[in-house]
PDB file of N, CA and C in Angstrom:
ATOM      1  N   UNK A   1     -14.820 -14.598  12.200  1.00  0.00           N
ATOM      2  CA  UNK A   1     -14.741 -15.842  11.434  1.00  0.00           C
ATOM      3  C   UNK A   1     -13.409 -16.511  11.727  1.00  0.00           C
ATOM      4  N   UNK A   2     -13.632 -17.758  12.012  1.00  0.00           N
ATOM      5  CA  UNK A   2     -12.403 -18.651  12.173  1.00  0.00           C
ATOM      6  C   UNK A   2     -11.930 -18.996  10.652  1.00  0.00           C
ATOM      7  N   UNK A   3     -11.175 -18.278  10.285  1.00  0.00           N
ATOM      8  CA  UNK A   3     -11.013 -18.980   8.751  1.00  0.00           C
ATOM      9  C   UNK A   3      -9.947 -20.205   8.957  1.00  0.00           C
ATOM     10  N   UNK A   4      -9.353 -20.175   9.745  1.00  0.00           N
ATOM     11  CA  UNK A   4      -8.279 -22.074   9.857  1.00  0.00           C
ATOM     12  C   UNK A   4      -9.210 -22.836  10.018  1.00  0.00           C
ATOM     13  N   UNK A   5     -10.168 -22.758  11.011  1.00  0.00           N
ATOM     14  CA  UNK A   5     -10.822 -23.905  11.427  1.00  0.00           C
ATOM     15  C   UNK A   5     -11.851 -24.274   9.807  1.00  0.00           C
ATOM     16  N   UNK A   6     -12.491 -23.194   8.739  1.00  0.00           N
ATOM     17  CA  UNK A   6     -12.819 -23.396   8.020  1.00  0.00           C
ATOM     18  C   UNK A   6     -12.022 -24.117   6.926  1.00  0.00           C
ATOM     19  N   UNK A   7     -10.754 -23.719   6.947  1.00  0.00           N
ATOM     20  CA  UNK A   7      -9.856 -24.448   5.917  1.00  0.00           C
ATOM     21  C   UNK A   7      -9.434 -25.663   6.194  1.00  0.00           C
ATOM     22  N   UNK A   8      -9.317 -26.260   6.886  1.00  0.00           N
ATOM     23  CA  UNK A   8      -9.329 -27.551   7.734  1.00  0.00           C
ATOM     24  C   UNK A   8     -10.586 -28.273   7.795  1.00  0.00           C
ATOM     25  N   UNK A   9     -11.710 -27.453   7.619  1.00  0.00           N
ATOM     26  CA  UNK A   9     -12.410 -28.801   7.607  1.00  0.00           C
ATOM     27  C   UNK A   9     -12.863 -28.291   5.838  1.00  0.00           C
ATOM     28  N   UNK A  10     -12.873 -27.891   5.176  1.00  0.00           N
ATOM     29  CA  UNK A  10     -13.034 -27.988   3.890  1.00  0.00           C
ATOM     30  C   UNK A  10     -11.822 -28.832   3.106  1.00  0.00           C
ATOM     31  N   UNK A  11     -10.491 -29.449   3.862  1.00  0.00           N
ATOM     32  CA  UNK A  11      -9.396 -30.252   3.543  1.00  0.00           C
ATOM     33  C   UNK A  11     -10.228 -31.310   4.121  1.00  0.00           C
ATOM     34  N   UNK A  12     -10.996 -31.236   4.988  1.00  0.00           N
ATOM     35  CA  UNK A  12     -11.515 -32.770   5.650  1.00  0.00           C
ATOM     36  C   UNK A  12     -12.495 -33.218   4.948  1.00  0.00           C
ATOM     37  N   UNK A  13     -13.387 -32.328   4.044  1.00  0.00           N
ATOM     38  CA  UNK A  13     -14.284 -32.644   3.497  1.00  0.00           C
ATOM     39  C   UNK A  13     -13.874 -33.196   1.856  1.00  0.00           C
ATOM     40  N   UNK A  14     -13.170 -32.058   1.266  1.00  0.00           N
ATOM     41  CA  UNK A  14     -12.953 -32.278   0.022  1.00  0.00           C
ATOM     42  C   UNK A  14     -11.385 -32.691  -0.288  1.00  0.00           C
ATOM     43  N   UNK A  15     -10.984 -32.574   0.433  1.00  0.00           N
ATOM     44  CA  UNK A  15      -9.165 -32.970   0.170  1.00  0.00           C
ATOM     45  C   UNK A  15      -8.307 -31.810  -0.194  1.00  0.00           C
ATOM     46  N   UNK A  16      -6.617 -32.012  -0.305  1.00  0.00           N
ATOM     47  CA  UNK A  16      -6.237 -31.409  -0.923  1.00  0.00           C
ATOM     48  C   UNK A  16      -6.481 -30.999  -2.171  1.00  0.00           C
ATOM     49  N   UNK A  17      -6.132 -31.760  -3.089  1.00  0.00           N
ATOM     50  CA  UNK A  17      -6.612 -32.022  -4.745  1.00  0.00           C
ATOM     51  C   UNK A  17      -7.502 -31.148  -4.987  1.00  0.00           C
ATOM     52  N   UNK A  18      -8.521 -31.224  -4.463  1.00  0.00           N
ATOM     53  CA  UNK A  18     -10.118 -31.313  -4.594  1.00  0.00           C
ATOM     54  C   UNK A  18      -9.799 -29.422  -4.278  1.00  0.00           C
ATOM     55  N   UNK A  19      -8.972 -28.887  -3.699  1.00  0.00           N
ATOM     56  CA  UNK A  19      -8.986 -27.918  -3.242  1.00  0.00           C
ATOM     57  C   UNK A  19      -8.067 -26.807  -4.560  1.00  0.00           C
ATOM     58  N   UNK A  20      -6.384 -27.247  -4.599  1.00  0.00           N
ATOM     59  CA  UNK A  20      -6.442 -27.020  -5.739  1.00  0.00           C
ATOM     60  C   UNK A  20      -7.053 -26.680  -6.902  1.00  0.00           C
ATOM     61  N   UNK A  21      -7.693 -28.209  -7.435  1.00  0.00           N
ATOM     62  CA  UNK A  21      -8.591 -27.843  -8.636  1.00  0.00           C
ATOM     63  C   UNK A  21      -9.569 -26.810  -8.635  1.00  0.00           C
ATOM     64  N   UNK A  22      -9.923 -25.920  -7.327  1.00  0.00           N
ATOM     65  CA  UNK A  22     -11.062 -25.235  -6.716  1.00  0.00           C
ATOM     66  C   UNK A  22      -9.988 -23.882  -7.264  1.00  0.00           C
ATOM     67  N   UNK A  23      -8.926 -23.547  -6.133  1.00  0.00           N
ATOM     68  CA  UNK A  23      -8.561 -22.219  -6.756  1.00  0.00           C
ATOM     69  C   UNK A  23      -8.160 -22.243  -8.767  1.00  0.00           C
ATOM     70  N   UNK A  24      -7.856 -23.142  -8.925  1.00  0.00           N
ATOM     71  CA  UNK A  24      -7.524 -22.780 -10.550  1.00  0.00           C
ATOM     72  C   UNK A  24      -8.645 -22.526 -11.029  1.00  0.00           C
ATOM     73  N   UNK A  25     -10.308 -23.147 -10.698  1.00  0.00           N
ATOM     74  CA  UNK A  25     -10.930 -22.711 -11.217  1.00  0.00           C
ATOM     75  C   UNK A  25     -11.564 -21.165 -10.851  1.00  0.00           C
ATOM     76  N   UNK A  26     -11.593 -20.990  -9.943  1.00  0.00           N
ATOM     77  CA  UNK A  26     -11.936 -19.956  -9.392  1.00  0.00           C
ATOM     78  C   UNK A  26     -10.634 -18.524 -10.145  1.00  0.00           C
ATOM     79  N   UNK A  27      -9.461 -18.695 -10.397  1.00  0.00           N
ATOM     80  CA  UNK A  27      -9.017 -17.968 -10.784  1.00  0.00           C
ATOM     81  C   UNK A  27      -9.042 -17.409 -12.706  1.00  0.00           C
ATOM     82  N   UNK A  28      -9.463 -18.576 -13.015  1.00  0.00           N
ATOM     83  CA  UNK A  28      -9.625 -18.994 -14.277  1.00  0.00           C
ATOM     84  C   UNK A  28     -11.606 -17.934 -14.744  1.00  0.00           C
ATOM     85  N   UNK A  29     -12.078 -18.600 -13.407  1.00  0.00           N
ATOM     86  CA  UNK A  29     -13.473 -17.220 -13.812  1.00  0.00           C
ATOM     87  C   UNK A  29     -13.183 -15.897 -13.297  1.00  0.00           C
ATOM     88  N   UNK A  30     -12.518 -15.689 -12.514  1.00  0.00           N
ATOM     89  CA  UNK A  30     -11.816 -14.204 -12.529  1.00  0.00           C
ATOM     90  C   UNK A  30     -11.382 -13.798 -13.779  1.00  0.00           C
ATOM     91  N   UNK A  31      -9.972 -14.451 -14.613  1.00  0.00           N
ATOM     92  CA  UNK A  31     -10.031 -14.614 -15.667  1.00  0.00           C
ATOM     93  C   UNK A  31     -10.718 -14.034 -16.620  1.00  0.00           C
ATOM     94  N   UNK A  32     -11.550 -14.982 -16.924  1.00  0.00           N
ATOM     95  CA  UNK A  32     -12.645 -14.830 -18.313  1.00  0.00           C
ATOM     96  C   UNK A  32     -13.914 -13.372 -17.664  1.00  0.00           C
ATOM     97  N   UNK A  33     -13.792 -13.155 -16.525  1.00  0.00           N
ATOM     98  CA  UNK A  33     -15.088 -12.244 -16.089  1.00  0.00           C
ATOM     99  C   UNK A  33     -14.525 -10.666 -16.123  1.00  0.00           C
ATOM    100  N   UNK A  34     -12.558 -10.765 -16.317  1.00  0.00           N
ATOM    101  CA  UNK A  34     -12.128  -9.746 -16.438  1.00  0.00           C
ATOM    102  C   UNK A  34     -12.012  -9.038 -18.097  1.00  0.00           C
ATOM    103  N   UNK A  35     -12.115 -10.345 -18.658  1.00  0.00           N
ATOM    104  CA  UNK A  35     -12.307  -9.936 -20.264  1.00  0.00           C
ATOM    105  C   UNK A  35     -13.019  -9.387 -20.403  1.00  0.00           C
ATOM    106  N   UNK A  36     -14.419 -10.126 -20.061  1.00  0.00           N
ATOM    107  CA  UNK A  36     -16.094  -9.954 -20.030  1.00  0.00           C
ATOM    108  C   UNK A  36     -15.528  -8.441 -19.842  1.00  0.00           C
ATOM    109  N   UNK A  37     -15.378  -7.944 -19.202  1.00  0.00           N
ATOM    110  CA  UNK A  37     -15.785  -6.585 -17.722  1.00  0.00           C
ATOM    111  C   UNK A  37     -14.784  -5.348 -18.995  1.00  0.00           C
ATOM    112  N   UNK A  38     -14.161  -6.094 -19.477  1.00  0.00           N
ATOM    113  CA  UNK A  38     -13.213  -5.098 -20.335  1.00  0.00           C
ATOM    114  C   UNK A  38     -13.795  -4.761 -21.588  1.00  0.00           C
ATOM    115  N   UNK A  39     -14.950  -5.393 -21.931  1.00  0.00           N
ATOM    116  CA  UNK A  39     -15.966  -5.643 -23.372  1.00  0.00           C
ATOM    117  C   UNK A  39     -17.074  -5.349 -22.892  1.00  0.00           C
ATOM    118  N   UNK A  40     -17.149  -4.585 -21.181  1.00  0.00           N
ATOM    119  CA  UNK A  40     -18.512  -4.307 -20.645  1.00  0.00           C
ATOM    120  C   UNK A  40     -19.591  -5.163 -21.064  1.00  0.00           C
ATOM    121  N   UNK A  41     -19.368  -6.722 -21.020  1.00  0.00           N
ATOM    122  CA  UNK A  41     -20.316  -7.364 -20.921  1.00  0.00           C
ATOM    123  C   UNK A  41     -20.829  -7.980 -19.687  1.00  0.00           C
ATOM    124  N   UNK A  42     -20.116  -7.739 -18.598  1.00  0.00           N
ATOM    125  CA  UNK A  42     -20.539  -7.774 -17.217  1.00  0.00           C
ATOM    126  C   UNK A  42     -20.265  -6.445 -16.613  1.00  0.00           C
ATOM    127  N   UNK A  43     -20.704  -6.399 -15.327  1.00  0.00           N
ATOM    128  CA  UNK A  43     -20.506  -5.165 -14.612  1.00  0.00           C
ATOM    129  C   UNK A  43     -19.811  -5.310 -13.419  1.00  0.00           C
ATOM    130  N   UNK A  44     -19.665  -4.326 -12.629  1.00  0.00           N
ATOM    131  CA  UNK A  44     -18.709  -4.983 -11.484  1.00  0.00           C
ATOM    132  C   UNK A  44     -18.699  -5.858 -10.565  1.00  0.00           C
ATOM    133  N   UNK A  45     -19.921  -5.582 -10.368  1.00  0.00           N
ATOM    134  CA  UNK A  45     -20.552  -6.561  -8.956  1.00  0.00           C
ATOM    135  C   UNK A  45     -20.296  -7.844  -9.395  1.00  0.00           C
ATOM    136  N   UNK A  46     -19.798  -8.108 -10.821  1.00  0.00           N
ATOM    137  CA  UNK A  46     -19.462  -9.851 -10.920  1.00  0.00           C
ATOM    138  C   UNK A  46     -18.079 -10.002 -10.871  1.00  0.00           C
ATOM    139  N   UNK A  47     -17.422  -8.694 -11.214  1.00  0.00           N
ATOM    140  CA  UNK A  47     -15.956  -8.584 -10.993  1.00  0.00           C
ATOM    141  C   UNK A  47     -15.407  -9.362  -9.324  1.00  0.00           C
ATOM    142  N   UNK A  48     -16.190  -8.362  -8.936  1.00  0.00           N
ATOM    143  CA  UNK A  48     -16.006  -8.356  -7.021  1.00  0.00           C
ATOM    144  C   UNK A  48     -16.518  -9.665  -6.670  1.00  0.00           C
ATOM    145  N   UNK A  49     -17.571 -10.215  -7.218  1.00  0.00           N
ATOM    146  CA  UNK A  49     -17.866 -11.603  -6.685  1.00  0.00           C
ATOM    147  C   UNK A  49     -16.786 -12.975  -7.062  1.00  0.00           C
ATOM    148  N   UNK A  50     -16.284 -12.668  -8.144  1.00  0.00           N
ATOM    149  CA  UNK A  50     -14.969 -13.210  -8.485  1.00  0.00           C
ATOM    150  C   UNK A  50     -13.874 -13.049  -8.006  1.00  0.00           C
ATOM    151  N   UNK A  51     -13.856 -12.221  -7.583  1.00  0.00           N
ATOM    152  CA  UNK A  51     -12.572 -11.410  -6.900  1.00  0.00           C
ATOM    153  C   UNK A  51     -12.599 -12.187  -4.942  1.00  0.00           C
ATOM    154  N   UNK A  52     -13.720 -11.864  -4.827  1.00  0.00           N
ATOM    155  CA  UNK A  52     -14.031 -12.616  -3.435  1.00  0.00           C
ATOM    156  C   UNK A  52     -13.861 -14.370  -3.638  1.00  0.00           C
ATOM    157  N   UNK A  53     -13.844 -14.993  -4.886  1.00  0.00           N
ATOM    158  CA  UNK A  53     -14.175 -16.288  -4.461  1.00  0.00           C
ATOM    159  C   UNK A  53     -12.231 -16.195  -4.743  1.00  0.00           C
ATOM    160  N   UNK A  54     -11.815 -15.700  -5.239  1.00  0.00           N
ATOM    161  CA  UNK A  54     -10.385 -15.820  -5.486  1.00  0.00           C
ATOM    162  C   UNK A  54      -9.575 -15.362  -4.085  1.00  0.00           C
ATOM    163  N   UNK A  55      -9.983 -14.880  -3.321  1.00  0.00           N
ATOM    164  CA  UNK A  55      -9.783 -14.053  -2.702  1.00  0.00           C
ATOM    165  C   UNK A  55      -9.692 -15.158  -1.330  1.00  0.00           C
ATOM    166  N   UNK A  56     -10.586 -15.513  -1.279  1.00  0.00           N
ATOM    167  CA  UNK A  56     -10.643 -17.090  -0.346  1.00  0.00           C
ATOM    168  C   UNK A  56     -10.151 -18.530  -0.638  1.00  0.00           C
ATOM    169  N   UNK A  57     -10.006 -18.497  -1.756  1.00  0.00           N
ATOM    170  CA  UNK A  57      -8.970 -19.640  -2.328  1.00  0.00           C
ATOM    171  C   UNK A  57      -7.858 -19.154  -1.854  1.00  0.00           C
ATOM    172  N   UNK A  58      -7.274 -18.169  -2.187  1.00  0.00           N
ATOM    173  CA  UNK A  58      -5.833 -17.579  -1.690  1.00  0.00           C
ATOM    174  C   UNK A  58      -5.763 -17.869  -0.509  1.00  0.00           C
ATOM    175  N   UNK A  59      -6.387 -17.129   0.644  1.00  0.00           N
ATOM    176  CA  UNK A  59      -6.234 -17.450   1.804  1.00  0.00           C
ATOM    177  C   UNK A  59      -6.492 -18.667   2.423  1.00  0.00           C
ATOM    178  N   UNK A  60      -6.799 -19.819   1.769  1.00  0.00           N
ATOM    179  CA  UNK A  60      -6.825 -21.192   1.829  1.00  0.00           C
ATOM    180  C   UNK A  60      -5.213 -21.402   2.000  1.00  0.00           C
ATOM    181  N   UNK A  61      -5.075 -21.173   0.605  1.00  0.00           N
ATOM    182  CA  UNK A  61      -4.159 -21.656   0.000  1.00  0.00           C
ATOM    183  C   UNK A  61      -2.321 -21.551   0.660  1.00  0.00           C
ATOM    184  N   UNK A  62      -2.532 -19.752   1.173  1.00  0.00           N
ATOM    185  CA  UNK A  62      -2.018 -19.243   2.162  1.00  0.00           C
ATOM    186  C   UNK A  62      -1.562 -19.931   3.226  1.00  0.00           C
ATOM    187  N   UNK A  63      -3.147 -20.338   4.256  1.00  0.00           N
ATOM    188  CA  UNK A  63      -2.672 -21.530   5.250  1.00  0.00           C
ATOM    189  C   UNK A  63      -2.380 -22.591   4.876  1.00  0.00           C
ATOM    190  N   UNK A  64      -2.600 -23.440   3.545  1.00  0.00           N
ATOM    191  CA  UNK A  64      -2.544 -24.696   3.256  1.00  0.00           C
ATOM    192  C   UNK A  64      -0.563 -24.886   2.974  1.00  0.00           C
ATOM    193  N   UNK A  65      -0.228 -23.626   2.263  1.00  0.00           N
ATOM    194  CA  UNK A  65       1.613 -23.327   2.451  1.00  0.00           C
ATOM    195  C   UNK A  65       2.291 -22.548   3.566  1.00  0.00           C
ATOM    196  N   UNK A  66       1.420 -22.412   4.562  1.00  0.00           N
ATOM    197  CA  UNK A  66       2.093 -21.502   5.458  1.00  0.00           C
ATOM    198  C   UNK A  66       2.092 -20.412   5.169  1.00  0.00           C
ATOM    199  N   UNK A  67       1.366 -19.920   6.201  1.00  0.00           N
ATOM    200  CA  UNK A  67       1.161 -18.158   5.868  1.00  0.00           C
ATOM    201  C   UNK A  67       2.329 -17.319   6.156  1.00  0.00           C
ATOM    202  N   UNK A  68       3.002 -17.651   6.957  1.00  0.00           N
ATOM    203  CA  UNK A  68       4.695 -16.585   7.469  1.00  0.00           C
ATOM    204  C   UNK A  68       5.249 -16.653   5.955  1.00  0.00           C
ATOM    205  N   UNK A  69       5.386 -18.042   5.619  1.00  0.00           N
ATOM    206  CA  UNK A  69       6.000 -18.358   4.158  1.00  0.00           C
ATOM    207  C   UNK A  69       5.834 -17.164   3.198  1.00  0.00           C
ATOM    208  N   UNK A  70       4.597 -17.255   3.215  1.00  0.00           N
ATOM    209  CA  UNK A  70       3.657 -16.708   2.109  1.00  0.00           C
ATOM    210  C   UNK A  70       4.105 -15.045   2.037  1.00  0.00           C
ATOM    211  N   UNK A  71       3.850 -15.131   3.596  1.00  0.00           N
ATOM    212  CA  UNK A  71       4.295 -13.352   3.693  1.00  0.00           C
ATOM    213  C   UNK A  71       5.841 -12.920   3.831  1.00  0.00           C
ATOM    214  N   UNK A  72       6.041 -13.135   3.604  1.00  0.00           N
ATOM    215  CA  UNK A  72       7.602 -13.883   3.128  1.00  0.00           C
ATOM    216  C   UNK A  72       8.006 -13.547   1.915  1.00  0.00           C
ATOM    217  N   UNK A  73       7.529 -14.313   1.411  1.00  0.00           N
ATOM    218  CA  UNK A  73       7.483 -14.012  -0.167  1.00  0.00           C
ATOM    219  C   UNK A  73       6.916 -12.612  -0.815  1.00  0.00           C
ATOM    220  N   UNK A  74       5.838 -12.478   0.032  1.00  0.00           N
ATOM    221  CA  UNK A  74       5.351 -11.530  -0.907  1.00  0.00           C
ATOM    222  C   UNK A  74       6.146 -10.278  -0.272  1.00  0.00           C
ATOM    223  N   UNK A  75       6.225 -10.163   0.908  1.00  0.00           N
ATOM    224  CA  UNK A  75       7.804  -9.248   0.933  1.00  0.00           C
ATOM    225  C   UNK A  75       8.533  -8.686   0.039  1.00  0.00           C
ATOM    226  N   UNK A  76       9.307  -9.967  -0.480  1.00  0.00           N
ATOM    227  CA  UNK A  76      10.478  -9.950  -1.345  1.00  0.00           C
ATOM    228  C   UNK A  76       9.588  -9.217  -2.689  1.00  0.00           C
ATOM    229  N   UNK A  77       8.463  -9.801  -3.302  1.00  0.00           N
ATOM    230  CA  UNK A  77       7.886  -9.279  -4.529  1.00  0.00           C
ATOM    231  C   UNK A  77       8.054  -7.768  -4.472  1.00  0.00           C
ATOM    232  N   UNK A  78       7.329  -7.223  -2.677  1.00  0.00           N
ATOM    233  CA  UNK A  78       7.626  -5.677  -2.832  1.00  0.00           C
ATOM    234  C   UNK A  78       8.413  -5.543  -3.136  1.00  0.00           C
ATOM    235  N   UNK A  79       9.041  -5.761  -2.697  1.00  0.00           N
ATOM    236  CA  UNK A  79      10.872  -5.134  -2.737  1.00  0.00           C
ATOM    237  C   UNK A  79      11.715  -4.909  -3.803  1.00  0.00           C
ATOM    238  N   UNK A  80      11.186  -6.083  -4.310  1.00  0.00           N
ATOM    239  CA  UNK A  80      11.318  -6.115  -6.131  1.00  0.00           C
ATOM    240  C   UNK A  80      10.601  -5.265  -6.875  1.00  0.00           C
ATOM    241  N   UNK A  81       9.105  -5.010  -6.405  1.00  0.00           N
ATOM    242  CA  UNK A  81       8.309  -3.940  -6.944  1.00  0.00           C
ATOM    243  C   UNK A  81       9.083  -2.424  -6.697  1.00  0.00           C
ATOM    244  N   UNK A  82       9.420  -2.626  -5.626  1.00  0.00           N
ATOM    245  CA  UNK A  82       9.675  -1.238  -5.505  1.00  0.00           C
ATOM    246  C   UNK A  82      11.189  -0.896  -6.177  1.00  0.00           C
ATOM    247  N   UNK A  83      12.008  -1.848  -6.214  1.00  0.00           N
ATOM    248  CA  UNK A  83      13.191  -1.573  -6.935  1.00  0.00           C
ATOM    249  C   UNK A  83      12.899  -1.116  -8.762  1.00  0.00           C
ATOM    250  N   UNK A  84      11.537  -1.753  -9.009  1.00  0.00           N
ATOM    251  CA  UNK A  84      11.469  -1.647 -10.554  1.00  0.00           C
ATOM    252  C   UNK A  84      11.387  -0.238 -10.764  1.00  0.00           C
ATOM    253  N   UNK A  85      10.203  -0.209  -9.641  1.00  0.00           N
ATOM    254  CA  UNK A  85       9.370   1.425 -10.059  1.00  0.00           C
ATOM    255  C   UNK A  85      10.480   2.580 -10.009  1.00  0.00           C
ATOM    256  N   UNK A  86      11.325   2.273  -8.755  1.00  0.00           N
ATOM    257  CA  UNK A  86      11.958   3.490  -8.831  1.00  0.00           C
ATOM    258  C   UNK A  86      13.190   3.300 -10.244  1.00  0.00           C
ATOM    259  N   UNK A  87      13.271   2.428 -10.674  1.00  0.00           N
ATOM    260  CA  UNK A  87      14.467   2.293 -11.917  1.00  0.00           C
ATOM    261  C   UNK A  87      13.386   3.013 -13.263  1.00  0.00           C
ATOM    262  N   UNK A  88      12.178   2.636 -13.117  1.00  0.00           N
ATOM    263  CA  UNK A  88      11.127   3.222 -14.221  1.00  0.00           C
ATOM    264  C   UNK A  88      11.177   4.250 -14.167  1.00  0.00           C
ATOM    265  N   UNK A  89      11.337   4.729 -12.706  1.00  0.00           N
ATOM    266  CA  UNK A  89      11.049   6.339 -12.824  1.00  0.00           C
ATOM    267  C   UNK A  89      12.710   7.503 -12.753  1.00  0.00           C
ATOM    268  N   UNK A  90      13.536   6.500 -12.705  1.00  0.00           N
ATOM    269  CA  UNK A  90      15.078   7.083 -13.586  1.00  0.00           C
ATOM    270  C   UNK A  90      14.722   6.948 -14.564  1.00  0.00           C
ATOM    271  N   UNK A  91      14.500   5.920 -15.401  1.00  0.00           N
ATOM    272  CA  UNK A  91      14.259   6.004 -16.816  1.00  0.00           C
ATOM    273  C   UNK A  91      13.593   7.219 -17.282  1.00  0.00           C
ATOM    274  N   UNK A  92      12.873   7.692 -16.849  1.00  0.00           N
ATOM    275  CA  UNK A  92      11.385   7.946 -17.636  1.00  0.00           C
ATOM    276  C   UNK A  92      11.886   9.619 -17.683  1.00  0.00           C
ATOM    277  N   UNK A  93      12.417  10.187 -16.432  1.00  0.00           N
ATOM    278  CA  UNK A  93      13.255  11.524 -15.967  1.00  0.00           C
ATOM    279  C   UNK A  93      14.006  12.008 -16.872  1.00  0.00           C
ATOM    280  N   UNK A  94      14.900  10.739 -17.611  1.00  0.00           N
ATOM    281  CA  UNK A  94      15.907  11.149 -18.312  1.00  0.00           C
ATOM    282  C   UNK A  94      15.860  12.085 -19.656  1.00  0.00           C
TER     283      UNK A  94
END
């Protein structure tokens, strides 16, 4: 799958904007389907289908800010992740 060439023409079709408003919603039924899923009023397979439409917004979204960027960033989050955990796990020793 070419996913640029797909994200490019789904910017040609629907716009930026139009794209946006797409992942908030899409993250927003992840959201509410994770409540659901926590009150076992759905089951997983709607989890994962949510998870997939979020999942492709991201990687839209990804190329739409530059993906080096992106990975970039999320770098630094590890790094930060990993500085927490190991301070959690001095804490926790003591």
């Amino acid at each position: 799958m070419d996913y640029p060439k797909l994200y490019r023409r789904t910017l040609e079709v629907w716009g930026e904007q139009a794209q946006y408003d797409q992942a908030v919603e899409e993250c927003a039924e992840l959201i509410a389907v994770l409540m659901h899923y926590r009150r076992e009023k759905v089951d997983e397979q709607q989890v994962i289908d949510e998870l997939a439409d979020v999942t492709l917004m991201i990687g839209q979204l990804s190329w739409m800010f530059d993906q080096q960027r992106v990975d970039e960033a999320v770098q630094k989050k590890l790094a930060k992740l990993e500085k927490l955990m190991a301070t959690s796990n001095d804490s926790e020793g003591r």
